[in-house]
PDB file of N, CA and C in Angstrom:
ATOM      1  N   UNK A   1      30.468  21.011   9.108  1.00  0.00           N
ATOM      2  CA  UNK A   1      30.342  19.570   8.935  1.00  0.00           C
ATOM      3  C   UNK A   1      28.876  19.149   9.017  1.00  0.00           C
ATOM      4  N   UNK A   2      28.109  19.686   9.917  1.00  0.00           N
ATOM      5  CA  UNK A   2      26.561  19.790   9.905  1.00  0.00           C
ATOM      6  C   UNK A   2      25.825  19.337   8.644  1.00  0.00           C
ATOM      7  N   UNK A   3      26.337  21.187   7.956  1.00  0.00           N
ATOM      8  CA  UNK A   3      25.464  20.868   6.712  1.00  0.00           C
ATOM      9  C   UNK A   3      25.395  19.849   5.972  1.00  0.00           C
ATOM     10  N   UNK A   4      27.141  19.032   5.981  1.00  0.00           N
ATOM     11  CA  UNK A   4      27.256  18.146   4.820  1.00  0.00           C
ATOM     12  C   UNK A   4      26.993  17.159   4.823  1.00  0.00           C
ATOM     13  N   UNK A   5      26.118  16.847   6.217  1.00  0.00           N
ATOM     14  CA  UNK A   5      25.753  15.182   6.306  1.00  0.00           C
ATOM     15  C   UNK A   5      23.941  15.597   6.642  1.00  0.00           C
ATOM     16  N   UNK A   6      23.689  16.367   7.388  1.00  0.00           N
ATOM     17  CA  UNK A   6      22.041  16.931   7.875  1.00  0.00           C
ATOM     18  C   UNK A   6      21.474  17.483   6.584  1.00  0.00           C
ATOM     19  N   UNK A   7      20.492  17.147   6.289  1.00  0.00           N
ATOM     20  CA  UNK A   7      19.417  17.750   5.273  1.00  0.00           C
ATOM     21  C   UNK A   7      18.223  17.736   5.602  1.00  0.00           C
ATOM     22  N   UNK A   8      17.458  19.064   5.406  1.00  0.00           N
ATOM     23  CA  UNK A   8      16.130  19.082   5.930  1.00  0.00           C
ATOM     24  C   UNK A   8      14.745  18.641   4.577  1.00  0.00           C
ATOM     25  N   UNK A   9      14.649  17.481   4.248  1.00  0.00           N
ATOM     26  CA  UNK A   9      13.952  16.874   3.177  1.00  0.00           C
ATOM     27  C   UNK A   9      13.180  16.137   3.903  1.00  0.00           C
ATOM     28  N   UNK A  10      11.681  16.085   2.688  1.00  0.00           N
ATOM     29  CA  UNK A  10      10.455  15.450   2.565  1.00  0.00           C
ATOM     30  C   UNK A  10      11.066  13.136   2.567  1.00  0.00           C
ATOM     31  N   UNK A  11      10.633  12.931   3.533  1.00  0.00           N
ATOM     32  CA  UNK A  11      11.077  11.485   3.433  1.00  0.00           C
ATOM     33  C   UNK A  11      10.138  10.730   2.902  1.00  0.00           C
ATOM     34  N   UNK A  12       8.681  10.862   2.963  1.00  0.00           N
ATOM     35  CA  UNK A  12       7.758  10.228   3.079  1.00  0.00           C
ATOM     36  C   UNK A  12       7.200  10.602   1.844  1.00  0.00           C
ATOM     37  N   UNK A  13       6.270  10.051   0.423  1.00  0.00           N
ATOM     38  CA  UNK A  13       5.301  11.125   0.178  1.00  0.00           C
ATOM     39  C   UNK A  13       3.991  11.105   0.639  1.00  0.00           C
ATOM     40  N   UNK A  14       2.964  12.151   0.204  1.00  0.00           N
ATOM     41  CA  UNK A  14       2.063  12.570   0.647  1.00  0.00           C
ATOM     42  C   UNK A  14       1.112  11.358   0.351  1.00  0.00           C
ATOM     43  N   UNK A  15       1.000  10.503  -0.926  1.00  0.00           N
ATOM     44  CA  UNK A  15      -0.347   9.779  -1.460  1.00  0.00           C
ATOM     45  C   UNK A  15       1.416   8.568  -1.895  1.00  0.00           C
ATOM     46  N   UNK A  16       0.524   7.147  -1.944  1.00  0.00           N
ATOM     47  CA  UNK A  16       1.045   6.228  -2.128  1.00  0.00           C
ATOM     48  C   UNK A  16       0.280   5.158  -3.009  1.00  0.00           C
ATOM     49  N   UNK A  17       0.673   4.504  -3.954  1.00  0.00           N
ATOM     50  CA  UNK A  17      -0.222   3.454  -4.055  1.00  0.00           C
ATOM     51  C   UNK A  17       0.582   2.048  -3.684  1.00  0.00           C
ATOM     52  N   UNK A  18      -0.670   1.347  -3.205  1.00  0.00           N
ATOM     53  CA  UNK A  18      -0.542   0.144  -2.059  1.00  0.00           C
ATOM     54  C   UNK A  18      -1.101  -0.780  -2.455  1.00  0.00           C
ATOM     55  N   UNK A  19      -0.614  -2.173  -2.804  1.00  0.00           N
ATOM     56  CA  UNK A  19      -1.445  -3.498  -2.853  1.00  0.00           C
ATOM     57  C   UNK A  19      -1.571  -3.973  -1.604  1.00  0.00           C
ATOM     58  N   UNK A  20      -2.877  -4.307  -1.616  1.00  0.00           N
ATOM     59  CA  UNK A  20      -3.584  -4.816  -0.228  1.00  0.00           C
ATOM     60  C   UNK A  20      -2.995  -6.285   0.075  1.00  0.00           C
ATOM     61  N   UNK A  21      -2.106  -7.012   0.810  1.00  0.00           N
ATOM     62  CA  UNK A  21      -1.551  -8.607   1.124  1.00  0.00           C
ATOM     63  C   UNK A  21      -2.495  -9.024   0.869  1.00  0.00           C
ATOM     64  N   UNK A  22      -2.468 -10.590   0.394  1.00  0.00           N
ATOM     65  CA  UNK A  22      -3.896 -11.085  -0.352  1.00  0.00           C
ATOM     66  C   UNK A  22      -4.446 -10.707  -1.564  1.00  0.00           C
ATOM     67  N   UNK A  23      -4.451  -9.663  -2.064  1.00  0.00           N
ATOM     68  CA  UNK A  23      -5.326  -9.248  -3.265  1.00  0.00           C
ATOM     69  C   UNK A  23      -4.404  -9.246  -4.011  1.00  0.00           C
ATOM     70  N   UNK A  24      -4.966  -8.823  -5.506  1.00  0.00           N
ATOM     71  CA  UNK A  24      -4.373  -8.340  -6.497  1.00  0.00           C
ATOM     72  C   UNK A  24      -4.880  -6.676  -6.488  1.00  0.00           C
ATOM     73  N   UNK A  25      -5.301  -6.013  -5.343  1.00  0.00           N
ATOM     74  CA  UNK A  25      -6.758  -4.546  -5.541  1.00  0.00           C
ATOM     75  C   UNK A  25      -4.942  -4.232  -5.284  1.00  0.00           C
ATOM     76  N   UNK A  26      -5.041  -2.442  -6.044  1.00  0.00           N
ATOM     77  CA  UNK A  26      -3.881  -1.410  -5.515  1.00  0.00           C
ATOM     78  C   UNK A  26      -4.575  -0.189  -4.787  1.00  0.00           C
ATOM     79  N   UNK A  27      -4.478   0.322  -4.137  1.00  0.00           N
ATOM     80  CA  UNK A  27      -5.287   1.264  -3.699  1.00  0.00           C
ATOM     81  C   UNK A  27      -4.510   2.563  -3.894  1.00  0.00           C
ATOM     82  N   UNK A  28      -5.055   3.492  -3.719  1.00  0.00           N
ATOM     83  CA  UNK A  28      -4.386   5.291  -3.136  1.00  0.00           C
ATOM     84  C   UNK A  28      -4.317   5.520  -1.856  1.00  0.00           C
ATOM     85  N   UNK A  29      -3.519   5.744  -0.676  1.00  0.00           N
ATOM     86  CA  UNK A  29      -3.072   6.416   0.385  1.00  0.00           C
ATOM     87  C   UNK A  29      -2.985   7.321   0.215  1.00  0.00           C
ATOM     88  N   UNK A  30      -3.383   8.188   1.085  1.00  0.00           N
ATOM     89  CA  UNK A  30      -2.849   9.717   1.514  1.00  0.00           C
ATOM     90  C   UNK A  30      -2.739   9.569   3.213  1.00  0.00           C
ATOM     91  N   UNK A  31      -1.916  10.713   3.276  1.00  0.00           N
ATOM     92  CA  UNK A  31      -1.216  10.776   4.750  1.00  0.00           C
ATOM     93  C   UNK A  31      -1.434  12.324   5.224  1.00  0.00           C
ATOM     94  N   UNK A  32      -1.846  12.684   6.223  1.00  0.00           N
ATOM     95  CA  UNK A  32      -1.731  14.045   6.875  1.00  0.00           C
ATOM     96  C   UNK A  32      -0.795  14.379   7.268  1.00  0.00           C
ATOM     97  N   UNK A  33       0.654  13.279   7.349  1.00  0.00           N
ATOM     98  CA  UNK A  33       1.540  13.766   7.556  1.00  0.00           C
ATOM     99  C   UNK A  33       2.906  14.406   7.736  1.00  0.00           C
ATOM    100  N   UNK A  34       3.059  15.544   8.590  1.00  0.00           N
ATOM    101  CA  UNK A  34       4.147  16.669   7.310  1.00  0.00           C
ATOM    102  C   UNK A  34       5.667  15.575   7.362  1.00  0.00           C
ATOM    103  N   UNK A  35       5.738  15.464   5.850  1.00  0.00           N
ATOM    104  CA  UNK A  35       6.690  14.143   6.047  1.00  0.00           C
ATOM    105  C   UNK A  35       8.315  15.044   5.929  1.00  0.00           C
ATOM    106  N   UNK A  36       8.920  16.194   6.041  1.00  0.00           N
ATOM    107  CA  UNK A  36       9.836  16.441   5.830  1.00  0.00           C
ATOM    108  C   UNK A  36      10.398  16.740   7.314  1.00  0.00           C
ATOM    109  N   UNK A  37      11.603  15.954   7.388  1.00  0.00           N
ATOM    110  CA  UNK A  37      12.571  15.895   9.328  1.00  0.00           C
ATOM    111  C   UNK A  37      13.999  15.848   7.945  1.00  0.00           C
ATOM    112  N   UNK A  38      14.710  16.184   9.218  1.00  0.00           N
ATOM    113  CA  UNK A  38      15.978  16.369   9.291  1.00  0.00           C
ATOM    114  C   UNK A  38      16.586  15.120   9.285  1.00  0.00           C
ATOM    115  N   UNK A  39      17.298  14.563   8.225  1.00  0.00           N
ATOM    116  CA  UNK A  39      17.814  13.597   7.509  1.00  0.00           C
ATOM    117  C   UNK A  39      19.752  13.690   7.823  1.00  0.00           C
ATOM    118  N   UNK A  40      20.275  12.338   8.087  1.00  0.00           N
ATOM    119  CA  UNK A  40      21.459  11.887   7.880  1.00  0.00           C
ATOM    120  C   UNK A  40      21.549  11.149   6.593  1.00  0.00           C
ATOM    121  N   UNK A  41      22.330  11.773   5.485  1.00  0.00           N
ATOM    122  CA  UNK A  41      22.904  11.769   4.037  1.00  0.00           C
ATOM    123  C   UNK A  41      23.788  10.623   4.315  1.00  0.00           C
ATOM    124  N   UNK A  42      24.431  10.537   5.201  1.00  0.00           N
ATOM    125  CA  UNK A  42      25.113   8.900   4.986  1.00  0.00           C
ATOM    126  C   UNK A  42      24.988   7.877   6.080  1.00  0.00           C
ATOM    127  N   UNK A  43      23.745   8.442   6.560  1.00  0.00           N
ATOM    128  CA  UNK A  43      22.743   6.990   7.426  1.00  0.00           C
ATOM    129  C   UNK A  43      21.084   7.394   7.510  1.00  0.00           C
ATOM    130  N   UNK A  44      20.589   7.321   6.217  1.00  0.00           N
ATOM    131  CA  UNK A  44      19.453   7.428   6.252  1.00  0.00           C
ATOM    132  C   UNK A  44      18.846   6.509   7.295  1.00  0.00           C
ATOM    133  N   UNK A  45      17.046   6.915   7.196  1.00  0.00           N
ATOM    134  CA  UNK A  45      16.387   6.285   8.022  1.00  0.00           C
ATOM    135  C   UNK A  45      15.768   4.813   7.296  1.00  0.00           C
ATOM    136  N   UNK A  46      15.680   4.055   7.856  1.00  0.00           N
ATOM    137  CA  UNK A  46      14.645   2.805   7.998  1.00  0.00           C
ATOM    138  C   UNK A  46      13.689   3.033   7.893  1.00  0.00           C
ATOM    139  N   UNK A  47      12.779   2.260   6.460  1.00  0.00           N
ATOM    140  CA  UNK A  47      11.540   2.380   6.366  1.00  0.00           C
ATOM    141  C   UNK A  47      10.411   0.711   7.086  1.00  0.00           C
ATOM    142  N   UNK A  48       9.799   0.729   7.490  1.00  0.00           N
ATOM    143  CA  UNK A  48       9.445  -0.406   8.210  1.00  0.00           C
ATOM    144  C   UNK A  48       7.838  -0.742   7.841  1.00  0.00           C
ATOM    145  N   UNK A  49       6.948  -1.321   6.636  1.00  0.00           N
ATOM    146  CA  UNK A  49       6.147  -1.409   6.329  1.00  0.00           C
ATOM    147  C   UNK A  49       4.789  -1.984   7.390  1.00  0.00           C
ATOM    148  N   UNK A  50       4.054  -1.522   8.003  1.00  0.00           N
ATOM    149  CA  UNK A  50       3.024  -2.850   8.608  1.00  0.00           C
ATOM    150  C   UNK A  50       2.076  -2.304   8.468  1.00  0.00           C
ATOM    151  N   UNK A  51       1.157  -3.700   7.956  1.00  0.00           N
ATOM    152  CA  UNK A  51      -0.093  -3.321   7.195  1.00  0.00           C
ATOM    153  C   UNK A  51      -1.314  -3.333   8.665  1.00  0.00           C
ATOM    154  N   UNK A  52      -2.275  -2.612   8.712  1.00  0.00           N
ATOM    155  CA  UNK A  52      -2.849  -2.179   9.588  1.00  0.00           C
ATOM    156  C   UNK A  52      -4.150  -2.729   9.334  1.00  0.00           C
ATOM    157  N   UNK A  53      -4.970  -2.864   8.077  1.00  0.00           N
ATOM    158  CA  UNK A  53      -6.109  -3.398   7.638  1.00  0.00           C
ATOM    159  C   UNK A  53      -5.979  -5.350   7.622  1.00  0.00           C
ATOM    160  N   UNK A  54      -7.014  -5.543   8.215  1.00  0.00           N
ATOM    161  CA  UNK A  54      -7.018  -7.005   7.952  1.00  0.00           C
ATOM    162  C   UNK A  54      -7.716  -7.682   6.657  1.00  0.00           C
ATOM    163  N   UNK A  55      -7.590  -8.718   6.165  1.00  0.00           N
ATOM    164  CA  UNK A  55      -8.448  -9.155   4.914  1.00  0.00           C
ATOM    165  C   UNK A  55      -9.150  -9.526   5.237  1.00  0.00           C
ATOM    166  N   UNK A  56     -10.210  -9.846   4.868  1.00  0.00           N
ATOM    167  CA  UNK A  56     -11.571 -10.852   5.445  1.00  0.00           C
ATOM    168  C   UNK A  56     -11.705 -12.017   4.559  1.00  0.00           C
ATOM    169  N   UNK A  57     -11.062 -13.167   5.084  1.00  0.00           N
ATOM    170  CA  UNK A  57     -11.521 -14.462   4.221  1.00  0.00           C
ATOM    171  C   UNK A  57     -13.036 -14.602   4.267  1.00  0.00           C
ATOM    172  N   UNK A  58     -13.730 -14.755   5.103  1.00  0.00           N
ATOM    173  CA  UNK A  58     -15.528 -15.050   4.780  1.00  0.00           C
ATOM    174  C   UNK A  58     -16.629 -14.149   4.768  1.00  0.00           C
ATOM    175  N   UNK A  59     -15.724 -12.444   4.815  1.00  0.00           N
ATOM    176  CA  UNK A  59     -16.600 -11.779   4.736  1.00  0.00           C
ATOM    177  C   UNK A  59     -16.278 -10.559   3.461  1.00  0.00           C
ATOM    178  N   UNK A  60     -17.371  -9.981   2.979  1.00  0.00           N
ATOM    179  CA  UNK A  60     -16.579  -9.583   1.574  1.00  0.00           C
ATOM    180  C   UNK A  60     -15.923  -7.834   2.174  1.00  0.00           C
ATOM    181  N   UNK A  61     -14.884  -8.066   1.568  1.00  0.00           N
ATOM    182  CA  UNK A  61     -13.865  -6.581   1.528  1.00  0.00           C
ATOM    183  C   UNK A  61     -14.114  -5.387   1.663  1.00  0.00           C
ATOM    184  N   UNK A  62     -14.627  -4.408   2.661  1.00  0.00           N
ATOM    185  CA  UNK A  62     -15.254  -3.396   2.719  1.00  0.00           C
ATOM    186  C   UNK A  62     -14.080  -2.290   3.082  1.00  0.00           C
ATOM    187  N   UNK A  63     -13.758  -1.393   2.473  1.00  0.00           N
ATOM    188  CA  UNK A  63     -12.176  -0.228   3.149  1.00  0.00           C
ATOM    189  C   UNK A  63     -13.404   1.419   3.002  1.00  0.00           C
ATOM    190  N   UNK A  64     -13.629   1.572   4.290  1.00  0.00           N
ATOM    191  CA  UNK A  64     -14.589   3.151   3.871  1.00  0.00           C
ATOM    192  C   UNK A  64     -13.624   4.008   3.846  1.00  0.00           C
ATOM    193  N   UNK A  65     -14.399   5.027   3.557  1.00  0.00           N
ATOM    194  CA  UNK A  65     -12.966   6.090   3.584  1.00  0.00           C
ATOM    195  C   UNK A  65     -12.637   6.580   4.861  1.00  0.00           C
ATOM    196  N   UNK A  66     -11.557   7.309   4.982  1.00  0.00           N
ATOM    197  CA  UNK A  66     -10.539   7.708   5.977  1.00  0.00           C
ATOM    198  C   UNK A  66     -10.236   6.301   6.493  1.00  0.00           C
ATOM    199  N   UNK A  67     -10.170   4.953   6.313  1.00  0.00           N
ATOM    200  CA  UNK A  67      -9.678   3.408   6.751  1.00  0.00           C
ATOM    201  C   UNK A  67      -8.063   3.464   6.725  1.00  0.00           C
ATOM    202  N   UNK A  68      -7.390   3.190   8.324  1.00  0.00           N
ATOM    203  CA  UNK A  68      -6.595   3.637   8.521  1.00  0.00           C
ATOM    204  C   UNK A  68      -5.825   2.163   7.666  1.00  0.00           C
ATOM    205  N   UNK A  69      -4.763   1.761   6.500  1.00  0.00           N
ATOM    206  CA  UNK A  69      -4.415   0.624   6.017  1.00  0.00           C
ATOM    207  C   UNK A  69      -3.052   0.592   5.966  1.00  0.00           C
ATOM    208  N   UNK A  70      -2.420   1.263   6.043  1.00  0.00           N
ATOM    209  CA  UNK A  70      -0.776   1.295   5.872  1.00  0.00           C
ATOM    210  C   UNK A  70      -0.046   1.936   7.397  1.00  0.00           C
ATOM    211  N   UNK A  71       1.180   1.565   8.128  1.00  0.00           N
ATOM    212  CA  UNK A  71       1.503   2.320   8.748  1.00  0.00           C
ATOM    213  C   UNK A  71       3.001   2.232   8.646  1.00  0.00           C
ATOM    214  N   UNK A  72       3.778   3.160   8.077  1.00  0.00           N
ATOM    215  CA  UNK A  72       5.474   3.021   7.890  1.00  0.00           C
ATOM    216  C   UNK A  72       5.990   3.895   9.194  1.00  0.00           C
ATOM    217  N   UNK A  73       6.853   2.782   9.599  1.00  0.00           N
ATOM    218  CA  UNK A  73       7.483   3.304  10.459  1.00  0.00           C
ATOM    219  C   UNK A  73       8.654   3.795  10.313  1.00  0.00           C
ATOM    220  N   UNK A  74       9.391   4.929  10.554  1.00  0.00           N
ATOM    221  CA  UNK A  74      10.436   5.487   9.802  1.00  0.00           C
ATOM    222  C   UNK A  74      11.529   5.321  11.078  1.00  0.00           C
ATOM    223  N   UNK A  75      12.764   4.588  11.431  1.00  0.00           N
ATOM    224  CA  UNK A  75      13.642   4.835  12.312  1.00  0.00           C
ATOM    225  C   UNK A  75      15.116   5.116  11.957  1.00  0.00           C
ATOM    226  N   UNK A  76      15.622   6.505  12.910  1.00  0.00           N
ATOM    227  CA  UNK A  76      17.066   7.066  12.720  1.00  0.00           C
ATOM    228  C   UNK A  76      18.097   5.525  13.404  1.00  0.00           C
ATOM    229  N   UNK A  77      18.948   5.473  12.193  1.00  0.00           N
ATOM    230  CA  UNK A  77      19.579   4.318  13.276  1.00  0.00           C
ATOM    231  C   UNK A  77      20.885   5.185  14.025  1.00  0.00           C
ATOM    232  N   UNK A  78      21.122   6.677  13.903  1.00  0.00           N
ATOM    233  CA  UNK A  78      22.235   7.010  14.610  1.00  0.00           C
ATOM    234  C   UNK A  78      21.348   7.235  16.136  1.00  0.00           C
ATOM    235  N   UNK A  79      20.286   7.543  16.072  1.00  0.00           N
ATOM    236  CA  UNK A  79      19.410   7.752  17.727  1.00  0.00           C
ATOM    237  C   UNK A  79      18.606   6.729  18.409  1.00  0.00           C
ATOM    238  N   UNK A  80      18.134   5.959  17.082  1.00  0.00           N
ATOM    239  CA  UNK A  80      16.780   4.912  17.819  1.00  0.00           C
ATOM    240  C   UNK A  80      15.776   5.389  17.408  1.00  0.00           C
ATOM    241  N   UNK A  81      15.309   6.782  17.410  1.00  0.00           N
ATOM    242  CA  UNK A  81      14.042   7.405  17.638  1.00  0.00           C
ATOM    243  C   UNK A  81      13.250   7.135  16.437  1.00  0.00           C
ATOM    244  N   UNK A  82      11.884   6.648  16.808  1.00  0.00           N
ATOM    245  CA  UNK A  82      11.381   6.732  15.271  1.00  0.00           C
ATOM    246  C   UNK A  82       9.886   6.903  15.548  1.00  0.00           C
ATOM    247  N   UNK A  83       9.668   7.523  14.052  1.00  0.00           N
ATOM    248  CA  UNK A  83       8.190   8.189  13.142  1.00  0.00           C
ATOM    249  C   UNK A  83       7.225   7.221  12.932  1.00  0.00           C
ATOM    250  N   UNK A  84       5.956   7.798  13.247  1.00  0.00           N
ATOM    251  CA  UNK A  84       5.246   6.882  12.717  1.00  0.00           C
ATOM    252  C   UNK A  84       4.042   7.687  11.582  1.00  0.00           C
ATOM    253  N   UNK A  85       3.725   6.983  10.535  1.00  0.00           N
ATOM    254  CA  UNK A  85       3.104   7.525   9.466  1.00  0.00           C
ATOM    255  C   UNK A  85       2.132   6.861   9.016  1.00  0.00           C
ATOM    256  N   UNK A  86       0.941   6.814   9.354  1.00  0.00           N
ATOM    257  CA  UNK A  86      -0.595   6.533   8.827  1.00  0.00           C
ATOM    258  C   UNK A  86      -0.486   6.892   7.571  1.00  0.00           C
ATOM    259  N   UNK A  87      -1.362   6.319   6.495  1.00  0.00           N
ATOM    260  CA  UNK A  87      -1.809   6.305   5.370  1.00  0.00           C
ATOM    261  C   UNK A  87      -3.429   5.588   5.028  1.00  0.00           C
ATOM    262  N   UNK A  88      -4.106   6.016   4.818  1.00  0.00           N
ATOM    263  CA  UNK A  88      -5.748   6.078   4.733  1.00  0.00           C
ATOM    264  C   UNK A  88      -5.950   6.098   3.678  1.00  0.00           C
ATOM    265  N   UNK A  89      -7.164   5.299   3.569  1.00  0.00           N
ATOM    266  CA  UNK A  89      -7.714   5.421   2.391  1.00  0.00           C
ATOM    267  C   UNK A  89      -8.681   6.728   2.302  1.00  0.00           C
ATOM    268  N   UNK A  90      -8.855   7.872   0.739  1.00  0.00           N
ATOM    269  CA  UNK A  90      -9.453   8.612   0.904  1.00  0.00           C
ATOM    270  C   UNK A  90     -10.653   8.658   0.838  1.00  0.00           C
ATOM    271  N   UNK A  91     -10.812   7.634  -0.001  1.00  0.00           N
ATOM    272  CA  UNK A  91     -12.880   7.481  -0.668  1.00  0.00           C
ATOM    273  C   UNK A  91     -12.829   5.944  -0.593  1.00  0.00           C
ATOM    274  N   UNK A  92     -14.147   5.492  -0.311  1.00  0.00           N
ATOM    275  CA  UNK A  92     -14.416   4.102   0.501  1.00  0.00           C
ATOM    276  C   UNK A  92     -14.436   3.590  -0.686  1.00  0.00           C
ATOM    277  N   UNK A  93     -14.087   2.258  -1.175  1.00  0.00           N
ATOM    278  CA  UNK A  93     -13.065   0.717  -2.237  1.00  0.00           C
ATOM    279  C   UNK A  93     -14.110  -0.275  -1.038  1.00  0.00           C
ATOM    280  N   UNK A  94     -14.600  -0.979  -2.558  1.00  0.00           N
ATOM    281  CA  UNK A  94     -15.045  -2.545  -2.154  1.00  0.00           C
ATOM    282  C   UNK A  94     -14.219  -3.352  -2.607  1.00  0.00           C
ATOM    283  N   UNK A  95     -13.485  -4.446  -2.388  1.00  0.00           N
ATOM    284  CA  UNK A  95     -12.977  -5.221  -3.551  1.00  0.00           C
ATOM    285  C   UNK A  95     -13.292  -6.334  -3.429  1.00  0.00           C
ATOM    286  N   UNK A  96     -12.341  -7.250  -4.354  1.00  0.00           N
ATOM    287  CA  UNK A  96     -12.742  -8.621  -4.528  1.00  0.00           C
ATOM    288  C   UNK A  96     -11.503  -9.370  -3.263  1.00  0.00           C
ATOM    289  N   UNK A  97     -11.823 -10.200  -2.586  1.00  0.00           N
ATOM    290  CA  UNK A  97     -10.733 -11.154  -1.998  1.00  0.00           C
ATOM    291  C   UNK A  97     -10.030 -12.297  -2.681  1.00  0.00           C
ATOM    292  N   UNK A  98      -9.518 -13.257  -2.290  1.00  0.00           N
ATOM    293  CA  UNK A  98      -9.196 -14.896  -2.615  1.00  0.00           C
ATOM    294  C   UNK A  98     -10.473 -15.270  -2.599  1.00  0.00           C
ATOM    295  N   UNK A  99     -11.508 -15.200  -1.405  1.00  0.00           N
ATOM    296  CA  UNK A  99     -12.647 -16.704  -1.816  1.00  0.00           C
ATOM    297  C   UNK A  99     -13.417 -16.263  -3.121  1.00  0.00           C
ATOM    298  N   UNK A 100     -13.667 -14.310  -3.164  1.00  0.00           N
ATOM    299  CA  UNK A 100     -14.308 -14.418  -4.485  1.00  0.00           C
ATOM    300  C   UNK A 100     -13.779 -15.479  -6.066  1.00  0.00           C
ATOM    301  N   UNK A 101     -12.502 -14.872  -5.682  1.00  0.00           N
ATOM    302  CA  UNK A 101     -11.428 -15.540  -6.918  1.00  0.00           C
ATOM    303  C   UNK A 101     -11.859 -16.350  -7.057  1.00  0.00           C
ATOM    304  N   UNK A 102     -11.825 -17.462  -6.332  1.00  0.00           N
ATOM    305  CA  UNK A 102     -11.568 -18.978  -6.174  1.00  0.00           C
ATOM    306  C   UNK A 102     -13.042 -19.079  -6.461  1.00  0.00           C
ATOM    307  N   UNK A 103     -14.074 -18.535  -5.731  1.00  0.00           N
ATOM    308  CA  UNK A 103     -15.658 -19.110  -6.467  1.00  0.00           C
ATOM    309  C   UNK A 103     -16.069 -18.701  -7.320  1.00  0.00           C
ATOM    310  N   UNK A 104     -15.507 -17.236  -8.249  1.00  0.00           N
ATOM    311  CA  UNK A 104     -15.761 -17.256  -9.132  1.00  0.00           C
ATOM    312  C   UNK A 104     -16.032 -18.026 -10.480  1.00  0.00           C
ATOM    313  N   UNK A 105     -16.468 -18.183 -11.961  1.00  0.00           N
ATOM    314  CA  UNK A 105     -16.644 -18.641 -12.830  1.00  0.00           C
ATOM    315  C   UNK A 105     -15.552 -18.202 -13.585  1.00  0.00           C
ATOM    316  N   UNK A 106     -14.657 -19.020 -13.973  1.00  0.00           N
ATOM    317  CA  UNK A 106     -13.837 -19.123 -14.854  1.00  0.00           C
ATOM    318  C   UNK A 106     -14.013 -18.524 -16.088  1.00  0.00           C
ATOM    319  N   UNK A 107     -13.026 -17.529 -16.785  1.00  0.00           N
ATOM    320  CA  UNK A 107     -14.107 -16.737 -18.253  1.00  0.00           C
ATOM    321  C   UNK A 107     -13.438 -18.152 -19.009  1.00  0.00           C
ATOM    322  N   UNK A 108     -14.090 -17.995 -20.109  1.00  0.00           N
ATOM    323  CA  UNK A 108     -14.697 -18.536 -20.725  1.00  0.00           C
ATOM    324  C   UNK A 108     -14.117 -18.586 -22.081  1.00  0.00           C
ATOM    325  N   UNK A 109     -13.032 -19.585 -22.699  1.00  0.00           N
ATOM    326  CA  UNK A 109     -12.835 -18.839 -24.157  1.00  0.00           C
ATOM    327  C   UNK A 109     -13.725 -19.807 -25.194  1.00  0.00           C
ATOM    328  N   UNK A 110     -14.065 -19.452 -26.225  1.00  0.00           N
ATOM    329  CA  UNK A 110     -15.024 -20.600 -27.606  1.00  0.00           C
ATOM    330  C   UNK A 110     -14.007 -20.548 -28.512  1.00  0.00           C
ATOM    331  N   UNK A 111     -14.321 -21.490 -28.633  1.00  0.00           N
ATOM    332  CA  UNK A 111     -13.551 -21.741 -30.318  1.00  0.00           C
ATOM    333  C   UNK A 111     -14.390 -22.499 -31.263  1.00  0.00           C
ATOM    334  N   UNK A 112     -13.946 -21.564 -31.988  1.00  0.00           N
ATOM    335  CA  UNK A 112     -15.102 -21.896 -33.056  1.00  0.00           C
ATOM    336  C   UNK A 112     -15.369 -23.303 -34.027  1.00  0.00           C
ATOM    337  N   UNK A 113     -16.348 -23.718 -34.440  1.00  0.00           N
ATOM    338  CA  UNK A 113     -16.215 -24.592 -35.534  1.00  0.00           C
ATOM    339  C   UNK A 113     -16.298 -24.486 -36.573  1.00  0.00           C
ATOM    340  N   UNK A 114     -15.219 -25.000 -37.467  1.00  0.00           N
ATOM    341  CA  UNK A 114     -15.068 -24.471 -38.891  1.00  0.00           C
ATOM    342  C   UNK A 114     -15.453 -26.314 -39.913  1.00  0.00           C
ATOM    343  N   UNK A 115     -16.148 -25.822 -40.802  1.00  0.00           N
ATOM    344  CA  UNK A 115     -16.070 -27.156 -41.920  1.00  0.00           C
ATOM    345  C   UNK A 115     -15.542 -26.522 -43.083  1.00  0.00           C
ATOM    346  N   UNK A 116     -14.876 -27.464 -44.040  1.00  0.00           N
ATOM    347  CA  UNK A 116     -14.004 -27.346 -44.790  1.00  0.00           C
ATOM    348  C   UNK A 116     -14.809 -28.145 -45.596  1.00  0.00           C
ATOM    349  N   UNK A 117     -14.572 -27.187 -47.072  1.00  0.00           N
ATOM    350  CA  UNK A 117     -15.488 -27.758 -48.132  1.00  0.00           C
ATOM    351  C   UNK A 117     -14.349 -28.159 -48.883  1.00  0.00           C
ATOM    352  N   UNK A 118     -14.193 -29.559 -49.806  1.00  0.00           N
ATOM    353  CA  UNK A 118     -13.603 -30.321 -50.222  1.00  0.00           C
ATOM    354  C   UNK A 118     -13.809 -29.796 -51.497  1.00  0.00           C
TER     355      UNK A 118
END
């Protein structure tokens, strides 16, 4: 009966991509960690998202690398017990925030002028 409900599978993957709350930036995660535990087939685990990086409204967006930004928390609901899983950024991302947005310059479309010869 074991086998038919326990499986020993990868839950997590290794690299993720992540939009930062606030932005429109997506980034790459990677994780060091070994994401494969012993799984219930008809009560998986709970994935529990919390973002770990803060935004900076007045200061501009700096993520260096190894910046710890994602942390999923994984919990068994037949035990309670639960995983926790960092995700980092690998190579250091500047981006843009909201105040850039917002002070930015609007692009720009022309339209042209045409005369019409009679």
């Amino acid at each position: 009966m074991l086998k038919t409900t326990e499986q020993y599978k990868q839950v997590v993957p290794k690299s993720i991509n992540y939009q930062i709350p606030g932005t429109q930036t997506k980034v790459r995660l990677v994780t060091k960690y070994n994401s494969k535990l012993w799984v219930n087939s008809k009560q998986p685990m709970t994935q529990t998202k919390i973002a770990l990086w803060p935004l900076h409204r007045t200061a501009p967006n700096y993520l260096a690398a190894n910046t710890a930004v994602l942390k999923l928390r994984l919990t068994d609901p037949l035990s309670g017990t639960t995983k926790e899983v960092i995700y980092r950024t690998p190579e250091a991302l500047t981006m843009l925030g909201p105040l850039q947005w917002a002070t930015a310059p609007a692009k720009r479309t022309t339209t042209g002028t045409y005369a019409f010869a009679k």
